[in-house]
Protein backbone atom coordinates (compact mmCIF):
# COMPACT_ATOMS: atom_id res chain seq x y z
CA UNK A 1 -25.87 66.97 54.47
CA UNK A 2 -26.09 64.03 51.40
CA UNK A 3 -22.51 61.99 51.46
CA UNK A 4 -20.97 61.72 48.23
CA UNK A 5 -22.94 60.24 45.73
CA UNK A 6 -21.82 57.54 43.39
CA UNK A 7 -24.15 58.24 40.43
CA UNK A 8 -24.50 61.82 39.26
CA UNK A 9 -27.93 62.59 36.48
CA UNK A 10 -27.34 65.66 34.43
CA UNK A 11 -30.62 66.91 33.08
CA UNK A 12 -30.22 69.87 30.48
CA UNK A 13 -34.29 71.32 30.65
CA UNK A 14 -36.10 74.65 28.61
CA UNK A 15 -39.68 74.86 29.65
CA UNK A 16 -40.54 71.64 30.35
CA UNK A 17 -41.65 71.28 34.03
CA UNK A 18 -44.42 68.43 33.44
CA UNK A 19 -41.52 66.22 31.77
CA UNK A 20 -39.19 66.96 34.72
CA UNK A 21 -41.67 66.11 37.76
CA UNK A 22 -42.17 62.68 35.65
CA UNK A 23 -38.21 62.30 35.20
CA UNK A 24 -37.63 63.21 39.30
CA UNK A 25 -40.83 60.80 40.07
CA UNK A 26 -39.11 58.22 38.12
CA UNK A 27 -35.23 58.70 39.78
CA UNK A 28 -36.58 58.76 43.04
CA UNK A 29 -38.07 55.76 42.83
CA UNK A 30 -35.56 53.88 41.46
CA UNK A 31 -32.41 54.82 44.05
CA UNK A 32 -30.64 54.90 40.53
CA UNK A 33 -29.01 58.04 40.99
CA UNK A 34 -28.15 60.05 44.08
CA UNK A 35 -27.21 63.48 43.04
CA UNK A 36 -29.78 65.47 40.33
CA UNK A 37 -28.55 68.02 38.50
CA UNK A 38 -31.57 70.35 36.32
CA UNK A 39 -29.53 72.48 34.11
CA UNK A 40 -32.01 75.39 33.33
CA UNK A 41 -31.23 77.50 30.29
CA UNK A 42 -33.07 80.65 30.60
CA UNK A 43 -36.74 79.32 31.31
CA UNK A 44 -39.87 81.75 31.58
CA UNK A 45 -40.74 82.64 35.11
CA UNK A 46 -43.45 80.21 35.38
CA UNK A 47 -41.63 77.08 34.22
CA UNK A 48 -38.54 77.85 36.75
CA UNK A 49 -41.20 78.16 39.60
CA UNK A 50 -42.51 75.05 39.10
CA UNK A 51 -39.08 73.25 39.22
CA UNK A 52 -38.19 74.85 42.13
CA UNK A 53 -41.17 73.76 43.70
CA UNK A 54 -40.83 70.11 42.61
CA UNK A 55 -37.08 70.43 44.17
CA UNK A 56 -38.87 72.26 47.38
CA UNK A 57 -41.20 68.44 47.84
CA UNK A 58 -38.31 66.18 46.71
CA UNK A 59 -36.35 68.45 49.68
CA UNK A 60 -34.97 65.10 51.01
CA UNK A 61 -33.13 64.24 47.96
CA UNK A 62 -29.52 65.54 46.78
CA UNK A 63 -31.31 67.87 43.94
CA UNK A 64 -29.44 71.13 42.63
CA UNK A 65 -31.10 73.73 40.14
CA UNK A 66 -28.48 75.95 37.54
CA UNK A 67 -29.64 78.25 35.78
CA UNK A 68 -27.32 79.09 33.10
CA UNK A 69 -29.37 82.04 31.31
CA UNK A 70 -28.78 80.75 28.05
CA UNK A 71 -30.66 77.63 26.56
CA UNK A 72 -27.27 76.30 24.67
CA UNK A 73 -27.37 72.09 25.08
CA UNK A 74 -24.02 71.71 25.36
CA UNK A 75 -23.54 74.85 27.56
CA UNK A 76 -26.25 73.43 30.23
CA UNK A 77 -24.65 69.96 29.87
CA UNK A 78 -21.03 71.37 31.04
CA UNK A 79 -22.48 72.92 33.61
CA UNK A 80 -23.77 69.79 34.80
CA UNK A 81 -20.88 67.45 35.00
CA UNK A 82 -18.65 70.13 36.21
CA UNK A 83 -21.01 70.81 38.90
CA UNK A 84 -21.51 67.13 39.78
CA UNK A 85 -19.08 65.41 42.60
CA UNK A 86 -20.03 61.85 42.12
CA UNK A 87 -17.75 59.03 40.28
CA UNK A 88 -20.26 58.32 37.32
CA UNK A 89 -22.40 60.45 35.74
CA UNK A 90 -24.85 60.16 33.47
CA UNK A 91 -26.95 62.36 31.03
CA UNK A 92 -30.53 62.59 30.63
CA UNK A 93 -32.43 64.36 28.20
CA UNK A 94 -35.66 66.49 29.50
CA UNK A 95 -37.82 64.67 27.12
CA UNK A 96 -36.63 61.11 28.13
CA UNK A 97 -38.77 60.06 31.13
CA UNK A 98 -37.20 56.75 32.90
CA UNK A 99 -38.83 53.46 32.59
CA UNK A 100 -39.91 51.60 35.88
């Protein structure tokens, strides 16, 4: 099991799997963050897949997947920090890919 992370990264997604392989690319290699939280709301079949995969090769990392059925910002944000158990967290936007 992960111990408790520190930094928490809340990522409300619809749809966009391309943006969050880039986004879990760029976390990883930073040791920024050490838990990952993708808040789905209510993706097509394909685009869930595909993050689950991603998850599946990052399988070494403290990465969860919600699915909240609904694709409601706010709604998938919530989710996010009240799933998260480190001390900070911090919010990232699907379409906002990290710098190096």
């Amino acid at each position: 099991m992960f111990p408790k992370p520190k930094i928490s990264v809340v990522i409300p997604t619809y749809n966009r799997p391309t943006n969050i392989q880039k986004i879990l690319h760029k976390l990883v290699l930073s040791n920024i963050s050490n838990e990952i939280l993708i808040c789905d709301g209510g993706s097509n079949a394909l685009s869930k897949k595909k993050i689950k995969n991603l998850i599946n090769n990052y399988y070494f990392h403290n990465i969860k997947y919600f699915d909240i059925g609904k694709n409601n910002h706010s709604a998938k944000r919530n989710k996010g920090i009240k799933a998260s158990v480190a001390k900070y967290v911090v919010l990232l936007d699907d379409d906002c890919i990290p710098e190096n």
